[in-house]
N, C-alpha and C. Protein backbone atom coordinates (compact mmCIF):
# COMPACT_ATOMS: atom_id res chain seq x y z
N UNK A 1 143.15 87.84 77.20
CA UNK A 1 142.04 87.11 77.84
C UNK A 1 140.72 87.56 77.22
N UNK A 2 139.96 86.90 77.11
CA UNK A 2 138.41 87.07 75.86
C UNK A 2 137.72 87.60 77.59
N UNK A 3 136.72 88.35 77.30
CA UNK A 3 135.73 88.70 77.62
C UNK A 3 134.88 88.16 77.65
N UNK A 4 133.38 89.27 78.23
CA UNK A 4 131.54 88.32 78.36
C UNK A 4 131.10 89.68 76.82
N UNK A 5 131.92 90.06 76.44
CA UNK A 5 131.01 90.82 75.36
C UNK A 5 130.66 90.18 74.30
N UNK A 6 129.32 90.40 73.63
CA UNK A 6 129.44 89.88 72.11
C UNK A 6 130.24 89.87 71.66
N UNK A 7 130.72 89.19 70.57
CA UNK A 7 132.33 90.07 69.85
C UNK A 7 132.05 91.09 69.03
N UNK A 8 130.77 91.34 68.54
CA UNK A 8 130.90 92.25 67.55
C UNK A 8 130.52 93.57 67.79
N UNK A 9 130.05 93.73 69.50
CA UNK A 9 129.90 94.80 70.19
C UNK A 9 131.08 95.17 70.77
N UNK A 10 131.97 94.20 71.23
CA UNK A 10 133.42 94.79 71.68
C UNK A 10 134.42 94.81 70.48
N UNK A 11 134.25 94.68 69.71
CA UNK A 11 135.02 94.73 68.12
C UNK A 11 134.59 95.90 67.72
N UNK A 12 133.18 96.52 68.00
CA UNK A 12 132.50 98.05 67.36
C UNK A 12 133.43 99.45 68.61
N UNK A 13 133.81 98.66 69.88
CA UNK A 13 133.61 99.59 70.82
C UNK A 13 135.53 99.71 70.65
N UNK A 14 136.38 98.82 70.13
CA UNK A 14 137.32 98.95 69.97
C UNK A 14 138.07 99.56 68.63
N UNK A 15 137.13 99.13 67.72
CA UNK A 15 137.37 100.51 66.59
C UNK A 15 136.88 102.07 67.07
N UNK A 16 136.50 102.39 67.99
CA UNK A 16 136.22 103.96 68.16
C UNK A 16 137.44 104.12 69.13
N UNK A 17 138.11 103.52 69.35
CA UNK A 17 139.18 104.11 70.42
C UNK A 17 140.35 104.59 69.78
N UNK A 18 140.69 105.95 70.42
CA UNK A 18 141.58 106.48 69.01
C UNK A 18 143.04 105.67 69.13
N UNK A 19 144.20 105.99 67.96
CA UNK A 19 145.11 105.18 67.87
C UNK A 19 145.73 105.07 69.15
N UNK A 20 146.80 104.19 69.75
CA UNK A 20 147.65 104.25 70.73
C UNK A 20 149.32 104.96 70.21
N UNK A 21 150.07 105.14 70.73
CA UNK A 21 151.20 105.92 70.18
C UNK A 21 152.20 104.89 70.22
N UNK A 22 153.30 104.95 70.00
CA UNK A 22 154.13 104.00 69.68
C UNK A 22 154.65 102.67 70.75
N UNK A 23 154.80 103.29 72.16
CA UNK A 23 154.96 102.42 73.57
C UNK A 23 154.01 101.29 73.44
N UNK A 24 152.54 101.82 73.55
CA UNK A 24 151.23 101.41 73.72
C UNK A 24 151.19 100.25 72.67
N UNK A 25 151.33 100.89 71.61
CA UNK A 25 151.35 99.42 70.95
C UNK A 25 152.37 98.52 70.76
N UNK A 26 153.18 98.77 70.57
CA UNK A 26 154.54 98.00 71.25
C UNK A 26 153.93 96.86 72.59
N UNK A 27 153.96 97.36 73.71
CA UNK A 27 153.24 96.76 74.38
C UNK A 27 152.13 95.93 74.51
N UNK A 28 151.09 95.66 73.24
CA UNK A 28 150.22 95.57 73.07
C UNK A 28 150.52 94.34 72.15
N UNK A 29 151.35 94.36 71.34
CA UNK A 29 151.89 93.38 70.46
C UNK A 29 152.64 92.30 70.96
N UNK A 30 153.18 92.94 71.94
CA UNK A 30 154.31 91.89 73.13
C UNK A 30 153.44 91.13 73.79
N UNK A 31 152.51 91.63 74.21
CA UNK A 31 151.20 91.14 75.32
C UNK A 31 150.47 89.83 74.44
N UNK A 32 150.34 90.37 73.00
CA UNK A 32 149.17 89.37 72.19
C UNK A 32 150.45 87.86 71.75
N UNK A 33 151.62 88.38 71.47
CA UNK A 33 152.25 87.25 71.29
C UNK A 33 153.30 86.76 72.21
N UNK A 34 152.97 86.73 73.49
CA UNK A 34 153.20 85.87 74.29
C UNK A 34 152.46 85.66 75.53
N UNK A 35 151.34 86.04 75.29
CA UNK A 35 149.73 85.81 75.94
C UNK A 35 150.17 86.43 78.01
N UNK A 36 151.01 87.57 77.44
CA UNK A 36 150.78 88.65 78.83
C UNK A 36 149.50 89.14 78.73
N UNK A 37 148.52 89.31 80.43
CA UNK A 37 147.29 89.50 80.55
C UNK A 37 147.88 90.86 80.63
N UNK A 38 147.33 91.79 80.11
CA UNK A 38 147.12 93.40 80.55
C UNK A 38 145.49 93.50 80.05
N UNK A 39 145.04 94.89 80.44
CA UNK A 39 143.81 95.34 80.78
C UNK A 39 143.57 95.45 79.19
N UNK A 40 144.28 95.56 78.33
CA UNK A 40 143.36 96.13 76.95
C UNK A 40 143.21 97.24 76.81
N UNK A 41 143.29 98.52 76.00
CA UNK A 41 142.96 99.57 75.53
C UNK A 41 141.64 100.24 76.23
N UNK A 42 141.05 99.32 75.92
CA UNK A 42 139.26 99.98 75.97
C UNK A 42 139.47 99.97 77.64
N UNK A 43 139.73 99.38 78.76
CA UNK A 43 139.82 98.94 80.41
C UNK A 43 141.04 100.00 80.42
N UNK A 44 142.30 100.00 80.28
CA UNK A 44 142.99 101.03 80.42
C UNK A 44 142.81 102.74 80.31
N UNK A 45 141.83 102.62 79.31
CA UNK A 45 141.22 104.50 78.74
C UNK A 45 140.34 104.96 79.83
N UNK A 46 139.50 103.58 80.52
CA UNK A 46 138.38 103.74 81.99
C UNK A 46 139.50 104.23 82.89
N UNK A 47 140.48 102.96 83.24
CA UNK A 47 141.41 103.69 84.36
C UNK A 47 142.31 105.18 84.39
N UNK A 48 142.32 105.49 83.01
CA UNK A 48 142.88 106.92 82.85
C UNK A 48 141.78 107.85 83.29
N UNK A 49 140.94 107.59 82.31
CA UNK A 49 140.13 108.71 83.01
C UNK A 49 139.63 109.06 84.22
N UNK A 50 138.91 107.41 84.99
CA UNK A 50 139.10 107.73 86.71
C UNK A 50 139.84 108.12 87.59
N UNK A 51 141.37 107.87 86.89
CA UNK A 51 142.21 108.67 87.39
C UNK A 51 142.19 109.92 87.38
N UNK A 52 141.99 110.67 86.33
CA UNK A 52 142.19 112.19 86.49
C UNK A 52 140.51 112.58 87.00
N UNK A 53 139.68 112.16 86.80
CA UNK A 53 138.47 112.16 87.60
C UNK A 53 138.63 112.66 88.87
N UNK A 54 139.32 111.83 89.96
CA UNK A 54 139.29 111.91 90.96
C UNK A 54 140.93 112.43 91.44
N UNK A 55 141.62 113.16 90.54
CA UNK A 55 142.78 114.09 90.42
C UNK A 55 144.47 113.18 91.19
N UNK A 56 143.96 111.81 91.18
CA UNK A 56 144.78 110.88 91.57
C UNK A 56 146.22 111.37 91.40
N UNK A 57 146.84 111.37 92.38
CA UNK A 57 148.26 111.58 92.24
C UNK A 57 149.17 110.46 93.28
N UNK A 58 148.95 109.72 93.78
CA UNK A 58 149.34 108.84 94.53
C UNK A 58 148.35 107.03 94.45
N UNK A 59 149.35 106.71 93.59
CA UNK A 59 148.18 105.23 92.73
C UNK A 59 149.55 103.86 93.03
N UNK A 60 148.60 103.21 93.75
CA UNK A 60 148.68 101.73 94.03
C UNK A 60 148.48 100.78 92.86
N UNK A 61 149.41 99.69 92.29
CA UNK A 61 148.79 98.97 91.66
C UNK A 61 149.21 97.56 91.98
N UNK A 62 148.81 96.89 91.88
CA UNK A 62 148.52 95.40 92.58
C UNK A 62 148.60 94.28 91.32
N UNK A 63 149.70 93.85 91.11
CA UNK A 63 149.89 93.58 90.15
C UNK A 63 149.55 94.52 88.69
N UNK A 64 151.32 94.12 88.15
CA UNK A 64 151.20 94.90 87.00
C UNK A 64 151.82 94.78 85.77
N UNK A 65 152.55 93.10 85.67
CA UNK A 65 153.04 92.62 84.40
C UNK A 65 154.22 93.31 83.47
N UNK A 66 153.87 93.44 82.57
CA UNK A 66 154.59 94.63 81.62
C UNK A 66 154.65 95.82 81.46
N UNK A 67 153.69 96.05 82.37
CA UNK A 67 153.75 98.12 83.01
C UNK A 67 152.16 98.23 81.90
N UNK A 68 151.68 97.74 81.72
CA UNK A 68 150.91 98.52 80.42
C UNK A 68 149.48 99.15 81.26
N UNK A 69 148.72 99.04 82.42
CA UNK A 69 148.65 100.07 82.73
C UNK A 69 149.36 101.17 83.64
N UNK A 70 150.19 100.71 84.19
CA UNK A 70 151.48 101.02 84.64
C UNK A 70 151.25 102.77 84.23
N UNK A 71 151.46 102.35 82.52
CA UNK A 71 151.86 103.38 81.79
C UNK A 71 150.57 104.39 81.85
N UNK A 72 149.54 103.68 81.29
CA UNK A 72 148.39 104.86 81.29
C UNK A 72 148.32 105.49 82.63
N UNK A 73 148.54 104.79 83.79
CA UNK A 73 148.07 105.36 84.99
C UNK A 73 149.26 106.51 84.88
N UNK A 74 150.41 106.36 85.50
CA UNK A 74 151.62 106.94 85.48
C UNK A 74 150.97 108.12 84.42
N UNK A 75 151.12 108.63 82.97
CA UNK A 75 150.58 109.63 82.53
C UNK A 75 149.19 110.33 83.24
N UNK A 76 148.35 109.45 84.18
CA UNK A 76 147.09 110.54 84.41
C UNK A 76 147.80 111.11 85.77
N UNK A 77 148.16 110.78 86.68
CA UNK A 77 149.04 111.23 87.80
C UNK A 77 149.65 112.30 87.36
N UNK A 78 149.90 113.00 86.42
CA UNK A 78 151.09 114.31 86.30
C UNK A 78 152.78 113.70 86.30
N UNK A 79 153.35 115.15 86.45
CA UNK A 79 154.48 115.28 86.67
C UNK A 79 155.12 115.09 88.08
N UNK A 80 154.20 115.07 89.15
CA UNK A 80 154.88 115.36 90.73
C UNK A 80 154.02 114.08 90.94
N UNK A 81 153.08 113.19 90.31
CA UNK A 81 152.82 111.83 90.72
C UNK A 81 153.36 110.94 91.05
N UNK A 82 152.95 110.06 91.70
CA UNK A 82 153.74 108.29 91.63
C UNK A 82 152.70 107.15 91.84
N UNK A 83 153.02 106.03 90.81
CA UNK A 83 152.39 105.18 90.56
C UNK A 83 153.21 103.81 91.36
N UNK A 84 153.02 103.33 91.85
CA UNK A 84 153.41 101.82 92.72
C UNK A 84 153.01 100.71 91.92
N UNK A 85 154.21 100.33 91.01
CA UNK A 85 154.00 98.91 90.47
C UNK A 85 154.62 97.83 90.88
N UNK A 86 153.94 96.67 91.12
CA UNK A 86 153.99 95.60 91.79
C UNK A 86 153.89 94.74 90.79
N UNK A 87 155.06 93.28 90.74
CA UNK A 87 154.52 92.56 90.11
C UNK A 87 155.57 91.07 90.66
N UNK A 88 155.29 89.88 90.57
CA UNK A 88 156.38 89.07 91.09
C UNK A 88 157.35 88.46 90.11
N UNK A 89 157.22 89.37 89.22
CA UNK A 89 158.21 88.32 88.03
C UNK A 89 159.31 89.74 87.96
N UNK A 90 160.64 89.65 88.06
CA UNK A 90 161.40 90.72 87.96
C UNK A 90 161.75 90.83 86.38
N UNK A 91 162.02 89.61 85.48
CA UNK A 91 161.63 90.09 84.01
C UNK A 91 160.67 90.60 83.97
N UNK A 92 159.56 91.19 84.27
CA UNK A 92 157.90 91.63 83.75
C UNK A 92 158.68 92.96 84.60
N UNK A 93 159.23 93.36 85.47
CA UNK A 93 159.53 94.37 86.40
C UNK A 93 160.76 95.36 84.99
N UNK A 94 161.56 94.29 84.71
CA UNK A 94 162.58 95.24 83.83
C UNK A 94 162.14 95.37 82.66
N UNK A 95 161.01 94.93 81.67
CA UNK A 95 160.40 94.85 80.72
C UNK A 95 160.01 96.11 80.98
N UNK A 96 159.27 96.20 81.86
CA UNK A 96 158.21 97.71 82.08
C UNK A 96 158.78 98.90 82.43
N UNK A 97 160.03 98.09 82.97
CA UNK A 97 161.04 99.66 83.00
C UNK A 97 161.26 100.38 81.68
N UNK A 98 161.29 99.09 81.02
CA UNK A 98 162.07 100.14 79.79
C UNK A 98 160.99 100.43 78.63
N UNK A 99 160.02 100.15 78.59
CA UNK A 99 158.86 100.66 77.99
C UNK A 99 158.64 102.12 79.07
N UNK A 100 158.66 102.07 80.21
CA UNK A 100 158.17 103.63 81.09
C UNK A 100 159.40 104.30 80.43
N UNK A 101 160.29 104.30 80.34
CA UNK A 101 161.27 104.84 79.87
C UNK A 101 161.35 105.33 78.46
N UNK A 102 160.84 104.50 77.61
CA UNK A 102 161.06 104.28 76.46
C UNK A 102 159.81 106.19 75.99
N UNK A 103 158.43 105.95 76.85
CA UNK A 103 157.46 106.55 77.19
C UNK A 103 157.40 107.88 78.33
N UNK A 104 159.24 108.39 78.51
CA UNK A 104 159.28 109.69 79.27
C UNK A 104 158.55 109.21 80.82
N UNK A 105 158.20 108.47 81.32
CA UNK A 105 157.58 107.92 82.32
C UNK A 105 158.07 107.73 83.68
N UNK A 106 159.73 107.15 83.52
CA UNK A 106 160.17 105.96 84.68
C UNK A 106 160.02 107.06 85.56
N UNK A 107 159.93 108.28 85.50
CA UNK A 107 160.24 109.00 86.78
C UNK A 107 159.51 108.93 87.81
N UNK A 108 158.19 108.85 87.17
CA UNK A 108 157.02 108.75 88.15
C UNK A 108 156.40 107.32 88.73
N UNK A 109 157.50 106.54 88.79
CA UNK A 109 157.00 105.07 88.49
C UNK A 109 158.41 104.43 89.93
N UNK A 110 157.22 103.88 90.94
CA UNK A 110 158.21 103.30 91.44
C UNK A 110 158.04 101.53 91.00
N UNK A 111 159.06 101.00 91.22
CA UNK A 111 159.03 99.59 90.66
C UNK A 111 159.81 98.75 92.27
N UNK A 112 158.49 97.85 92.08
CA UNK A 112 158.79 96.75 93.44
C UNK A 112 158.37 95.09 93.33
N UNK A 113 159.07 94.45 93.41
CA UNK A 113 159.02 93.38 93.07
C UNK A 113 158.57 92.12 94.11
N UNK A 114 157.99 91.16 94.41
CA UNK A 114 157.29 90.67 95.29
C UNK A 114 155.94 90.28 95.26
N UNK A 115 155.51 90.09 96.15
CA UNK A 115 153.86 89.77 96.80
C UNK A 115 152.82 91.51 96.50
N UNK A 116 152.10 91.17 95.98
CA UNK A 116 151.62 92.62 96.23
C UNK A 116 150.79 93.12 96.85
N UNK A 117 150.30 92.11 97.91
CA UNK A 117 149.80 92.45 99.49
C UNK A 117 150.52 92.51 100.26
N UNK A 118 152.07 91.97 100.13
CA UNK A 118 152.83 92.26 101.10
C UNK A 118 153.46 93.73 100.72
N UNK A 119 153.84 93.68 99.56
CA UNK A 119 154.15 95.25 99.28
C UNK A 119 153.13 96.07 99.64
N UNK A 120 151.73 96.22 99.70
CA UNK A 120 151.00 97.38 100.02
C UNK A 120 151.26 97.48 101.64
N UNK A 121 151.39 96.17 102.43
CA UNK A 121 151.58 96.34 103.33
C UNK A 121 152.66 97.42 103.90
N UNK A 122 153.67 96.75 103.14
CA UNK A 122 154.96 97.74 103.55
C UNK A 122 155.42 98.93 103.48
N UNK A 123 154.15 99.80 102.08
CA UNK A 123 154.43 101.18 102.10
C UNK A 123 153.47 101.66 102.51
N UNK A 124 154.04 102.77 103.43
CA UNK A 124 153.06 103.49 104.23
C UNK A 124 152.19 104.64 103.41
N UNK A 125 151.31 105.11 104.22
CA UNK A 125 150.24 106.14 103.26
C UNK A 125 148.90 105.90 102.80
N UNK A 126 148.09 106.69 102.42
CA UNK A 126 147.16 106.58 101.92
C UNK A 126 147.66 106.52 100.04
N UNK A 127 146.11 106.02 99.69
CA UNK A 127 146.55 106.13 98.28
C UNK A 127 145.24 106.73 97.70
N UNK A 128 145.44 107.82 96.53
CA UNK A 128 144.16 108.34 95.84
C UNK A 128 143.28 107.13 94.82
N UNK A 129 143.98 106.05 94.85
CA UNK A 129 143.57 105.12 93.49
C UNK A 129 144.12 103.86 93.74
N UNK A 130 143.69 102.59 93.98
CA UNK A 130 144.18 101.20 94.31
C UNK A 130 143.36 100.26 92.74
N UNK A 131 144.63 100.18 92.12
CA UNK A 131 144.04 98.86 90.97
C UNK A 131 144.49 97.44 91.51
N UNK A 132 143.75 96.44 91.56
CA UNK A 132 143.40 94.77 91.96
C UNK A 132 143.59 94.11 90.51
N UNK A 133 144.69 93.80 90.36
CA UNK A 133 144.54 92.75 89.31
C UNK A 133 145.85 91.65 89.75
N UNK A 134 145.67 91.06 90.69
CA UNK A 134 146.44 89.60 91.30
C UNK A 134 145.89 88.29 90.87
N UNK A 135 146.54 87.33 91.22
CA UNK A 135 145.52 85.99 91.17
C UNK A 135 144.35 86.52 92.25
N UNK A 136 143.70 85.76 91.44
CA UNK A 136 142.24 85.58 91.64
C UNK A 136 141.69 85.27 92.82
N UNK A 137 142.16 84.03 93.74
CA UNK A 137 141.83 83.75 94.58
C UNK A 137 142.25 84.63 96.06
N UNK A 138 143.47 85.67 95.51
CA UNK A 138 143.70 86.62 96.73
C UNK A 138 142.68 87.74 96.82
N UNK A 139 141.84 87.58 96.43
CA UNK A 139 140.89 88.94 96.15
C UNK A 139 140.49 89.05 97.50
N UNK A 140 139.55 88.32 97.89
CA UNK A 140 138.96 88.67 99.25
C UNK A 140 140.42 89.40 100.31
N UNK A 141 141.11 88.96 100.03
CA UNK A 141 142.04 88.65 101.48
C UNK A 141 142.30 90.88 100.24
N UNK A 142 142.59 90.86 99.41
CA UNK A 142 142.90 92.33 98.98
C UNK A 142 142.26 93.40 99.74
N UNK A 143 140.38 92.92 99.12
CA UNK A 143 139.49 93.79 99.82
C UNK A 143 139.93 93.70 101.31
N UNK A 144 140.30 93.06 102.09
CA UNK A 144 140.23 93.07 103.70
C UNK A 144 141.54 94.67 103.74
N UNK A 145 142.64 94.04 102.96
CA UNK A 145 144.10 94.89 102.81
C UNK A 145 143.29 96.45 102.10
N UNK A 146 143.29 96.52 100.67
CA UNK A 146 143.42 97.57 99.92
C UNK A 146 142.26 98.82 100.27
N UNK A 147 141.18 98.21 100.87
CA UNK A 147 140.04 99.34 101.39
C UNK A 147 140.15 100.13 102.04
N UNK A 148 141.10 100.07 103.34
CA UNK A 148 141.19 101.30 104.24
C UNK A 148 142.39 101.96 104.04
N UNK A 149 143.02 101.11 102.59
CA UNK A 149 144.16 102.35 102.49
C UNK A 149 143.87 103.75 101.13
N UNK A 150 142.41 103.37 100.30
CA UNK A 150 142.12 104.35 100.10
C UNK A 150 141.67 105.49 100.41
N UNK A 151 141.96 106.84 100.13
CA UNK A 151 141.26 108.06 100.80
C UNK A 151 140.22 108.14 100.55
N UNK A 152 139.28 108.96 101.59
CA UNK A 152 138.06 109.25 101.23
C UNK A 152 137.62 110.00 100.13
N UNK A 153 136.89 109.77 98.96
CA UNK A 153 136.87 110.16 97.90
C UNK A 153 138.24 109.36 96.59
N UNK A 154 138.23 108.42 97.08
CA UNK A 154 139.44 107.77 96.43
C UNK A 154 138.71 106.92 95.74
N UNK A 155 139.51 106.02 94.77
CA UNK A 155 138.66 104.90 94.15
C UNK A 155 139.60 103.09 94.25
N UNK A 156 138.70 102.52 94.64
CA UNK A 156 139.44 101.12 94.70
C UNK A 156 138.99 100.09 93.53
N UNK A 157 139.86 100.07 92.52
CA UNK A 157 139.60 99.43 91.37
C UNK A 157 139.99 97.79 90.58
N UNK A 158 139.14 97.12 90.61
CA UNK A 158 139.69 95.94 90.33
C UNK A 158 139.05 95.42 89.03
N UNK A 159 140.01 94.70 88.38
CA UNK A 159 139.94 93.78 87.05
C UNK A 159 139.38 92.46 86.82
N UNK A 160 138.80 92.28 86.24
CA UNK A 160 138.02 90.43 86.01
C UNK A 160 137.44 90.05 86.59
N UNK A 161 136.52 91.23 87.31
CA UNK A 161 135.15 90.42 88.19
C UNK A 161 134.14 89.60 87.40
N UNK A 162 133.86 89.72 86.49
CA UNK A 162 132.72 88.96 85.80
C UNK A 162 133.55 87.43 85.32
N UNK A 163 134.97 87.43 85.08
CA UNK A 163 136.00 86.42 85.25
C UNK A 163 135.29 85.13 83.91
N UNK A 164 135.12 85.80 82.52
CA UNK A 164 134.64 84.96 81.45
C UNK A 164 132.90 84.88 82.07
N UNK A 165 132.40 85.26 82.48
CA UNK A 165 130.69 85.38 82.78
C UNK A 165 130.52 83.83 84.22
N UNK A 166 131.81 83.73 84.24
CA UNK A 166 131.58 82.05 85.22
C UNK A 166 131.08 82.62 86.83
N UNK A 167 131.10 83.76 87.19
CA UNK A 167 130.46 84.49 88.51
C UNK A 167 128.94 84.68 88.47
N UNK A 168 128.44 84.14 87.05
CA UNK A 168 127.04 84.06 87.22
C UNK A 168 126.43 82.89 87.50
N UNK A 169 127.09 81.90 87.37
CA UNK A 169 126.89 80.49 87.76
C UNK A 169 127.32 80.02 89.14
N UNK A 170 126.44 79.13 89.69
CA UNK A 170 127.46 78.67 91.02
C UNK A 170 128.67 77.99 90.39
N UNK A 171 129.92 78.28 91.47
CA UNK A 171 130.88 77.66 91.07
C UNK A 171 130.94 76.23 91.09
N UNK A 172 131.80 75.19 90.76
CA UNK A 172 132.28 74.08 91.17
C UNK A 172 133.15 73.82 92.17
N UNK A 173 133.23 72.96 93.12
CA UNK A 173 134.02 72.89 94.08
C UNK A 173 135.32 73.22 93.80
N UNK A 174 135.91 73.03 92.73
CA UNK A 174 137.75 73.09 92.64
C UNK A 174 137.86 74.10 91.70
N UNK A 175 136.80 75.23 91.63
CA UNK A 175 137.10 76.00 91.26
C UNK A 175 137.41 77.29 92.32
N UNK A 176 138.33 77.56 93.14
CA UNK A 176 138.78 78.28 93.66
C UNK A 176 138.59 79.38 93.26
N UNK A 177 139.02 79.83 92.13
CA UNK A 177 139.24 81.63 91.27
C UNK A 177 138.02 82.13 91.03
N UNK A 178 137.06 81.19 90.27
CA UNK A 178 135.55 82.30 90.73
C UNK A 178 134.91 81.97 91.87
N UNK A 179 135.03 81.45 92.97
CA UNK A 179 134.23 81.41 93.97
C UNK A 179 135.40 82.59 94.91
N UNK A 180 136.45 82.93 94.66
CA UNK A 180 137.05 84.22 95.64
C UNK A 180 136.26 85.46 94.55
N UNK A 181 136.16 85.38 93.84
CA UNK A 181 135.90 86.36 92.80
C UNK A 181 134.39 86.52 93.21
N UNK A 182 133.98 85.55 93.07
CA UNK A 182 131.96 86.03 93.61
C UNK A 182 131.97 86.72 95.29
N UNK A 183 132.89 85.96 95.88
CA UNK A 183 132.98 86.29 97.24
C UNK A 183 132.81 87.90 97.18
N UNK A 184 134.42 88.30 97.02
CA UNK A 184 135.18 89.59 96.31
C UNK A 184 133.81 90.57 96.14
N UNK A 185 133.28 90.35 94.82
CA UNK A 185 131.98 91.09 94.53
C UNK A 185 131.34 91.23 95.34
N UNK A 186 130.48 90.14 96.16
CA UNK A 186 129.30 90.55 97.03
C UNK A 186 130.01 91.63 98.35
N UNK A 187 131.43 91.27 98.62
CA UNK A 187 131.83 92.26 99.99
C UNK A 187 131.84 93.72 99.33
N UNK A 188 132.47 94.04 97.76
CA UNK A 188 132.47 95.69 97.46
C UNK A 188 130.90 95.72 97.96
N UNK A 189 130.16 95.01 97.46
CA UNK A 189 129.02 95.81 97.01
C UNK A 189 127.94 95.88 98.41
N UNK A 190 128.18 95.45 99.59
CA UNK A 190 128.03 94.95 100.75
C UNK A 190 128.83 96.19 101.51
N UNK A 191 129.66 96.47 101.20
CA UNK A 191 130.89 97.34 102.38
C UNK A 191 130.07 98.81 102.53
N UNK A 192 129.71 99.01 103.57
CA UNK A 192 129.23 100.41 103.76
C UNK A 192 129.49 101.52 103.48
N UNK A 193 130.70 101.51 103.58
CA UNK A 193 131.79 102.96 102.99
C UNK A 193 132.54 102.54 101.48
N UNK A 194 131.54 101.84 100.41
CA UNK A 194 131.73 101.95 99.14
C UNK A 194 130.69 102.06 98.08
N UNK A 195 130.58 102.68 97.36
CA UNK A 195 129.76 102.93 96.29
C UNK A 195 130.24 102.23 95.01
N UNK A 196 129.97 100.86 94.81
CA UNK A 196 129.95 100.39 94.22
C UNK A 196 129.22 99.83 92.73
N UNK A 197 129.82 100.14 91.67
CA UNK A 197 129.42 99.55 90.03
C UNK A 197 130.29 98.68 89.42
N UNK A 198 129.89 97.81 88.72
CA UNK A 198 130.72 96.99 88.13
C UNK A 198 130.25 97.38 86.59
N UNK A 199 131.59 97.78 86.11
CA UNK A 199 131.39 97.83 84.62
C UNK A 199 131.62 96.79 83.47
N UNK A 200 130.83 96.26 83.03
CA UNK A 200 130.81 94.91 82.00
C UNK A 200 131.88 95.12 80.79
N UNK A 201 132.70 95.65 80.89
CA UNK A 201 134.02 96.11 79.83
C UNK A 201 134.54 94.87 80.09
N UNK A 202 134.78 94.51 78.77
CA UNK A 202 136.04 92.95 78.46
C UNK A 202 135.75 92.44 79.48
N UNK A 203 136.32 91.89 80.45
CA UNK A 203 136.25 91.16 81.44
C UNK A 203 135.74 91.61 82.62
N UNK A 204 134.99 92.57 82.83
CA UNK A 204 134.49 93.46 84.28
C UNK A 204 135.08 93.99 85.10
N UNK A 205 134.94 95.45 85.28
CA UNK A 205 135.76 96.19 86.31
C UNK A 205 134.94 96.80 87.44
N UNK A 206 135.50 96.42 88.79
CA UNK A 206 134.44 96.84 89.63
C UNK A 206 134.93 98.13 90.03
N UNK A 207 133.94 99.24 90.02
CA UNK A 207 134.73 100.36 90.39
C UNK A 207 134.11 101.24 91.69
N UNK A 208 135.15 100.85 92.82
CA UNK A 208 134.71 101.60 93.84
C UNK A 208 134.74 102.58 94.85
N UNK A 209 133.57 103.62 94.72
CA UNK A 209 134.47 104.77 95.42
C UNK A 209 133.89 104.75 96.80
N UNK A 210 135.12 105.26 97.35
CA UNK A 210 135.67 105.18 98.87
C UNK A 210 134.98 106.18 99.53
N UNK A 211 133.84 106.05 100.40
CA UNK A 211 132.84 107.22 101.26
C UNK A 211 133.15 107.37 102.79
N UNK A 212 133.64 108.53 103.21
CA UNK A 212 133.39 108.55 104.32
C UNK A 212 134.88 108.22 105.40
């Protein structure tokens, strides 16, 4: 999925990212030729590091395709971590198995197949780290779900808020996906008990930490 960056500023910012190891790009090649959305290198290296930032060991993810951040997350969690991947396609579910596998990983990786508001529903707990990358139009109804199941000092993280730069425009009526998406934005940044930034990477990541 293209981004709101120049290209030749996100083309500069993607040559400094060091190589990926063999899974990673594997994955990465699978993704470009058969147009699976994953986060991209440069959006995946953010979610690693917020992860160990905030010493995440218990991570939610909300939709998750081919595991590919799956995978980065799963490595910032440790050894005694677990990562919750959600996704509704059970090929995209056994694909990612065997890349976590392939990547010393599956251990820390539970795999669930379904709705992935109904799955957060169903497992109990808090979580140190919640990633949002569903259709589009479930966003609002997420924020209502995924907010009070982060811990305090936790981070609630979601993908494609800026959604191709079309959240700066009013929407069109039948455009459903950025008018939940503008919605989406104004409630992080509105919610009292979040400290909210949106980072303009590839497609925009809103990143929010959980106060209080």
């Amino acid at each position: 999925m293209p981004g709101i960056f120049e290209p030749q500023a996100e083309t500069y910012i993607n040559s400094l990212l060091p190589k990926r190891d063999a899974v990673l790009r594997k994955m990465e090649s699978y993704a470009a030729k058969h147009k699976v959305p994953i986060v991209g290198p440069a959006c995946a290296r953010v979610l690693h590091q917020l992860a160990l930032l905030v010493r995440a060991r218990r991570v939610f993810e909300m939709g998750s395709a081919i595991g590919y951040s799956t995978l980065w997350l799963a490595r910032a969690v440790g050894p005694r971590g677990k990562v919750f991947y959600t996704d509704g396609d059970p090929a995209n579910a056994e694909r990612a198995k065997a890349y976590l596998a392939e990547a010393g990983m599956l251990g820390r990786v539970k795999f669930m197949t379904g709705d992935a508001l109904e799955l957060l529903e169903a497992t109990p707990g808090q979580f140190d780290l919640i990633f949002n990358d569903v259709s589009k139009t479930q966003y609002p109804d997420v924020f209502k779900l995924a907010v009070p199941r982060v811990r305090a000092g936790g981070l609630f993280i979601t993908d494609n808020v800026l959604w191709y730069g079309k959240v700066a425009r009013p929407a069109p009526g039948d455009d459903a996906e950025t008018r939940a998406i503008q919605k989406f934005n104004r409630l992080v940044y509105k919610a009292p008990n979040l400290l909210t930034t949106i980072v303009p990477l590839r497609d925009g990541l809103a990143v929010c930490l959980k106060q209080g």
